[in-house]
Protein backbone atom coordinates (compact mmCIF):
# COMPACT_ATOMS: atom_id res chain seq x y z
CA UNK A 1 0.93 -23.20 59.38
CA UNK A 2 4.21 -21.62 58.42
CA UNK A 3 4.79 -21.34 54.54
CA UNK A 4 8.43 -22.26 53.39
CA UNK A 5 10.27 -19.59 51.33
CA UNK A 6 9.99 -21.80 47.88
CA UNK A 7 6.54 -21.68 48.40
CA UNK A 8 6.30 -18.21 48.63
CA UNK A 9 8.24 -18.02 45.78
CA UNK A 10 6.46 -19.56 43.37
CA UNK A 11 3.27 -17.39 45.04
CA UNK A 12 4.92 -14.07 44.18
CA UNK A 13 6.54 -15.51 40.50
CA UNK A 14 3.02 -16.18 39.51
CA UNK A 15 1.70 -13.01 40.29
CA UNK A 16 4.41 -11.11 38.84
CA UNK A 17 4.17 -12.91 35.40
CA UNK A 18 0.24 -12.37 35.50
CA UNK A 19 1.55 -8.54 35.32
CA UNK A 20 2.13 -6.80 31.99
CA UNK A 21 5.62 -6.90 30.76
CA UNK A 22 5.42 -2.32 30.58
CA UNK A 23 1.98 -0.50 30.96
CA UNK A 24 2.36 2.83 28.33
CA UNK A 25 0.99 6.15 29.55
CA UNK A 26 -0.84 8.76 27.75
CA UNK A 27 -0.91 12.15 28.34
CA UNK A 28 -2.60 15.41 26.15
CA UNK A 29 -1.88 18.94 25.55
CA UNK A 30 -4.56 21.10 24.51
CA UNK A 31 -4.88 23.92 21.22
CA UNK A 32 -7.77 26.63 20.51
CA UNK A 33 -9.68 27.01 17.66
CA UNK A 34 -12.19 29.28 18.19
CA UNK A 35 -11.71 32.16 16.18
CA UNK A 36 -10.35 34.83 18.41
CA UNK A 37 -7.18 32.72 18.69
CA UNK A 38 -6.87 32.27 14.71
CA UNK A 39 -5.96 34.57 12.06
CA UNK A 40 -7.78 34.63 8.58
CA UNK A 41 -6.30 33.34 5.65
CA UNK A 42 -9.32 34.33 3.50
CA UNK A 43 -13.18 34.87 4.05
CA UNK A 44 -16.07 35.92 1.55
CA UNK A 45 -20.06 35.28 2.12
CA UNK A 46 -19.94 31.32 2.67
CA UNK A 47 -16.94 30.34 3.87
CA UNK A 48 -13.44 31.32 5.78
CA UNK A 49 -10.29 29.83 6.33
CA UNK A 50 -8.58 30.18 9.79
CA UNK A 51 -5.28 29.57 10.75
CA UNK A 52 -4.65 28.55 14.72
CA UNK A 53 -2.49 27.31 16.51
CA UNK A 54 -0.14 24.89 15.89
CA UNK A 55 1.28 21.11 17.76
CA UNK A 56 4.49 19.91 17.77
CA UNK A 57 5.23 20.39 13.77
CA UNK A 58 1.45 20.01 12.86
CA UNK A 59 -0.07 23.11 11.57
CA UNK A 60 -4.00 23.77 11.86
CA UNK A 61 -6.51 25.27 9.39
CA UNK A 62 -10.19 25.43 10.01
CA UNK A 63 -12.23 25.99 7.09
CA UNK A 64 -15.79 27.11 6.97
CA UNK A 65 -18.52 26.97 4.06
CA UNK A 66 -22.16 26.54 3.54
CA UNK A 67 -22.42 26.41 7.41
CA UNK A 68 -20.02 23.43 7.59
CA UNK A 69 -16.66 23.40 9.16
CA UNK A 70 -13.87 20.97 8.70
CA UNK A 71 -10.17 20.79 9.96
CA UNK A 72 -6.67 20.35 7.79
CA UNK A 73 -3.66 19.56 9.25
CA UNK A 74 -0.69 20.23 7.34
CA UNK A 75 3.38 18.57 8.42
CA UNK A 76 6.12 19.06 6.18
CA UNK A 77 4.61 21.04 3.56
CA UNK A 78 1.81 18.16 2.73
CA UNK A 79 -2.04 19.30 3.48
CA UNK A 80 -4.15 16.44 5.39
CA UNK A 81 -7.92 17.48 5.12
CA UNK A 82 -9.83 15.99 7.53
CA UNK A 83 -13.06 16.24 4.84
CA UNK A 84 -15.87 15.82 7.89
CA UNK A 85 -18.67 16.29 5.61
CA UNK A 86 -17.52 13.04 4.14
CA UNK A 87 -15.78 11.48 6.62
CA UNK A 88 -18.62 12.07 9.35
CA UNK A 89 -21.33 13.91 8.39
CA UNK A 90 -22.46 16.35 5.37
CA UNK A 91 -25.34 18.16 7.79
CA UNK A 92 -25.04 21.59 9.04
CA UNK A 93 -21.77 21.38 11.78
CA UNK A 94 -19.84 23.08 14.20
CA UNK A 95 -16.61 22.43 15.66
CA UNK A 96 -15.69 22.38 19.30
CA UNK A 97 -13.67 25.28 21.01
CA UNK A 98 -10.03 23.39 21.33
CA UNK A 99 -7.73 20.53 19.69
CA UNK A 100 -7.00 17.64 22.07
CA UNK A 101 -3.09 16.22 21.20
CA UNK A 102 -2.88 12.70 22.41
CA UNK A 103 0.65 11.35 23.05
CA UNK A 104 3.27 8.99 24.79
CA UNK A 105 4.13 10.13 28.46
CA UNK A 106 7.10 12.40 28.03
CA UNK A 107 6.83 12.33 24.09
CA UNK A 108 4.01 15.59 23.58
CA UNK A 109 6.65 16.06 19.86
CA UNK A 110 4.95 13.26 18.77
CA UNK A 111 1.63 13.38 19.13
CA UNK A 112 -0.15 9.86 17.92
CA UNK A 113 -3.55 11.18 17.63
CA UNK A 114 -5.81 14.14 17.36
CA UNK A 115 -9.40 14.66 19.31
CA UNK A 116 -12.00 17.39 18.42
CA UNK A 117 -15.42 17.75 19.31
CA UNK A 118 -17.62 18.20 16.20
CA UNK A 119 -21.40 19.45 16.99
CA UNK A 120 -23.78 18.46 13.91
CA UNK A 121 -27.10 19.21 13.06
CA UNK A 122 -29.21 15.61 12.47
CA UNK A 123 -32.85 16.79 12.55
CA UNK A 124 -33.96 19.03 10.02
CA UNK A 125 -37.01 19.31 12.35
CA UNK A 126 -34.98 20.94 15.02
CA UNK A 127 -31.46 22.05 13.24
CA UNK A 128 -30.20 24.28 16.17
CA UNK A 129 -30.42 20.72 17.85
CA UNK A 130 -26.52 19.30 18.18
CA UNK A 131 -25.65 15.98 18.33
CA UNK A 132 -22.29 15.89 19.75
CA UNK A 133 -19.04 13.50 18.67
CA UNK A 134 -15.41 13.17 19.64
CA UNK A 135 -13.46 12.69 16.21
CA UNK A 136 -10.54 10.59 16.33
CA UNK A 137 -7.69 11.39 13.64
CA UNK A 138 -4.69 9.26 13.63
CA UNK A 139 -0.99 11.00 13.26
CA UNK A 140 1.10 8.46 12.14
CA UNK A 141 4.47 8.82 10.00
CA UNK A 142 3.15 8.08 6.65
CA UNK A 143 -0.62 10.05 7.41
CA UNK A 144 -3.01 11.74 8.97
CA UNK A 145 -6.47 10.49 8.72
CA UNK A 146 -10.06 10.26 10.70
CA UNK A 147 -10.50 6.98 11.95
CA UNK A 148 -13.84 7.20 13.84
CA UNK A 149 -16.10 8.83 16.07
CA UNK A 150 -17.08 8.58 19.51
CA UNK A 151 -21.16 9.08 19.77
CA UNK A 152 -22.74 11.16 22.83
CA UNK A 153 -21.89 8.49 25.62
CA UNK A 154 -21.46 8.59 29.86
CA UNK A 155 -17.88 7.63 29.02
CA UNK A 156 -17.37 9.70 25.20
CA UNK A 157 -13.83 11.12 26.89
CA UNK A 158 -12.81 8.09 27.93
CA UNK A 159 -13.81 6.44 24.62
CA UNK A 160 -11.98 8.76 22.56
CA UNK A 161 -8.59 8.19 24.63
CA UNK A 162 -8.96 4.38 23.99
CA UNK A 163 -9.87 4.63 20.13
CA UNK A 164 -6.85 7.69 20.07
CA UNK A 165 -4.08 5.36 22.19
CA UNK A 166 -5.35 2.54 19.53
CA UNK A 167 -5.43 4.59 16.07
CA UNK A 168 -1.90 3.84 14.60
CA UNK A 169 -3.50 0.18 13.91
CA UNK A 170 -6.70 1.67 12.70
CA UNK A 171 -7.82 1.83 8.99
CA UNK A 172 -9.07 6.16 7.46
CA UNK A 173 -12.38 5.82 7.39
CA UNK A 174 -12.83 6.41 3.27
CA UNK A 175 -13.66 9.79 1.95
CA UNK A 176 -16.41 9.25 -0.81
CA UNK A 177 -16.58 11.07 -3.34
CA UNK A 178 -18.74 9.49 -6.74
CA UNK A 179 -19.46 11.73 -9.61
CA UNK A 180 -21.76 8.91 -11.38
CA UNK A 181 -25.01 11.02 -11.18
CA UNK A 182 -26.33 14.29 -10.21
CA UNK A 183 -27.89 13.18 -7.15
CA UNK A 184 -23.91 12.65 -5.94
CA UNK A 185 -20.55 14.93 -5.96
CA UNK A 186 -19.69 16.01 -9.94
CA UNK A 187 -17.90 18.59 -11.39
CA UNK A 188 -19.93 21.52 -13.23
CA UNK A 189 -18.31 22.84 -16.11
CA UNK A 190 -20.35 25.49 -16.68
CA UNK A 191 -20.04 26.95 -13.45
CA UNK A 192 -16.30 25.63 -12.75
CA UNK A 193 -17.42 24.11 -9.24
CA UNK A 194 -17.72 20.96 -7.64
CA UNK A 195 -21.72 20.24 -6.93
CA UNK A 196 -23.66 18.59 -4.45
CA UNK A 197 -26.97 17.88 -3.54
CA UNK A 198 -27.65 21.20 -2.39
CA UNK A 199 -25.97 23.17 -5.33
CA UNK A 200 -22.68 24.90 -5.80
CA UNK A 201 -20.18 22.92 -2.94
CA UNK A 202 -17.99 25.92 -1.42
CA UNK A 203 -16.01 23.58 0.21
CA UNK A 204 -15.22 21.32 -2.64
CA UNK A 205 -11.80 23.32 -3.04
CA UNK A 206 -8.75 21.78 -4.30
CA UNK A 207 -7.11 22.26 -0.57
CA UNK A 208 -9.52 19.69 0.94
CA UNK A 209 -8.93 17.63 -2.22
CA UNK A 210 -11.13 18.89 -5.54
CA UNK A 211 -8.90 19.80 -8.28
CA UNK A 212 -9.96 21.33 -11.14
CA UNK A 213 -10.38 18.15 -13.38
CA UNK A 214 -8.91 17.57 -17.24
CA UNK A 215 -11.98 19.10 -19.45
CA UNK A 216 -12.33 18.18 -23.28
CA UNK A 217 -15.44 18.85 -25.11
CA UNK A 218 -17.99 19.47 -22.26
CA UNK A 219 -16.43 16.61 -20.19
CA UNK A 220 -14.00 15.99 -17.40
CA UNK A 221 -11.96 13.20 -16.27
CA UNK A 222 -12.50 11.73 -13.05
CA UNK A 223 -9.14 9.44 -12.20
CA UNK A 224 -11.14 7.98 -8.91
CA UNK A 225 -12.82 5.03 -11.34
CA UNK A 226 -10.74 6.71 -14.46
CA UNK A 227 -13.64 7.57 -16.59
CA UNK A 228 -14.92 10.58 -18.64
CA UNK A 229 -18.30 12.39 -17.34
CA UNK A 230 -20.62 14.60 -18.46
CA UNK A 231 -20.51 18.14 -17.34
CA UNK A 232 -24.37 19.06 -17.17
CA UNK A 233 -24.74 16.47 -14.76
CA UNK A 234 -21.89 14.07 -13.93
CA UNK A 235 -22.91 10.75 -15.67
CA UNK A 236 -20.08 8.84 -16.88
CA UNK A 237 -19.56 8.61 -20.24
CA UNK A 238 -18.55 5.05 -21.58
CA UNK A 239 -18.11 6.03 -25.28
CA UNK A 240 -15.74 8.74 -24.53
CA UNK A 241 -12.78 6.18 -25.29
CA UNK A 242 -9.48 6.75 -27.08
CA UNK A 243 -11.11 5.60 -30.37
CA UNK A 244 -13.25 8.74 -29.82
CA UNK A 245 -10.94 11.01 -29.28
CA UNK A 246 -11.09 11.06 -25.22
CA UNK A 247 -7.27 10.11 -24.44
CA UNK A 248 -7.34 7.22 -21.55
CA UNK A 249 -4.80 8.66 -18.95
CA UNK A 250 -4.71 12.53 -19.79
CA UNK A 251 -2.35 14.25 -18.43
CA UNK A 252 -3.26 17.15 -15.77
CA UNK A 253 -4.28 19.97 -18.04
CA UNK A 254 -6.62 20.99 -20.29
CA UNK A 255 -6.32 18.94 -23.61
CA UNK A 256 -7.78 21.41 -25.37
CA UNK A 257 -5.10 24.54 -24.58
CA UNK A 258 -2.51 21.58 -25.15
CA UNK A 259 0.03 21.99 -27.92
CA UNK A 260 -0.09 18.80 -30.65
């Protein structure tokens, strides 16, 4: 039986609008980090800093400490630490050998996400064990942030394209950091370090965001939940108020070397 034409054309109008209106491509350039292809910054017995190769306008720093290794990206003069023992995981961790730069076909300048393999070790049983991840890290115009991570998987590559071509309407995943007991992050006055769980935190450095906090009488100020806390062992102090002499919102330096 023949078909007439406005048949046919209602046929092919129907398939055409079941189309999408534009499909966008994705394409990825490739960086090293491993250390041959780095320079280093600085380096003493637990730690490093490595500078590698750089993206577009995105420049690349791995940092090393306490058998850890983490990434910051810096664009414009502003630092972006990727904080992986927060974001991820605080066990023992390796990075992968190479930066993955996902972008728009044709667009590699701008580069809308950022894929590295991060090796960690999860059983303190068997620590040279790895457990494997793809970490996604958004590059957006107003930041830089991890937004998740793609578990050992048949399809982790493929995974980590999807969550990377999706990231721009992806929340950070929060860094946190709570100083309300020892068992947690706190600043150690007597020592001038950040401390962990495992002792003095090398990587706790004001580049991957640990400042050296306002101190006043053996306690600092912590402006995440704006409270006073002890030094010896980072419990927060709720009588250190104004009425006691502990100013509210102090400014960024040492009351005590302040002029009156």
């Amino acid at each position: 039986m023949k078909i007439k034409p406005i048949k046919l054309f209602v046929v092919a109008s129907v398939f055409l609008s079941s189309l999408p209106a534009y499909a966008v491509s994705f394409d990825s350039n490739y960086t090293s980090i491993v250390e041959a292809d780095c320079t280093t910054l600085n380096a003493d017995e637990v730690g490093s800093v490595q500078s590698c190769p750089s993206f577009s306008n995105i420049k690349v720093r791995v940092t090393e400490g306490d058998l850890r290794q983490s990434i910051i990206l810096s664009r414009r003069g502003i630092d972006y630490p990727l904080n992986f023992q927060e974001t991820i995981s605080a066990n023992m961790s390796e990075l992968g050998s190479k930066i993955e730069w996902r972008y728009q076909g044709g667009k590699p300048k701008s580069p809308v996400a950022m894929i590295v393999r991060f090796n960690v070790s999860e059983n303190p049983e068997k620590p040279t064990k790895m457990s494997s991840y793809l970490i996604v890290s958004k590059i957006t115009t107003d930041d830089i942030c991890v937004v998740g991570k793609v578990p050992p998987q048949r399809q982790q590559n493929q995974e980590a394209h999807r969550m990377a071509e999706q990231s721009a309407g992806m929340p950070c995943l929060n860094v946190e950091v709570s100083s309300e007991t020892n068992e947690q992050i706190y600043f150690d006055i007597k020592a001038m370090k950040w401390r962990d769980t495992q002792g003095i935190c090398h990587t706790c450095t004001e580049a991957n965001g640990f400042p050296i906090p306002v101190i006043l009488d053996g306690f600092y100020y912590e402006p995440e939940d704006k409270l006073w806390h002890d030094g010896d062992d980072g419990i927060a102090c709720h009588t250190c108020t104004p009425e006691n002499g502990f100013p509210a919102n102090p400014v960024q330096a040492n009351p005590e070397d302040s002029s009156s």
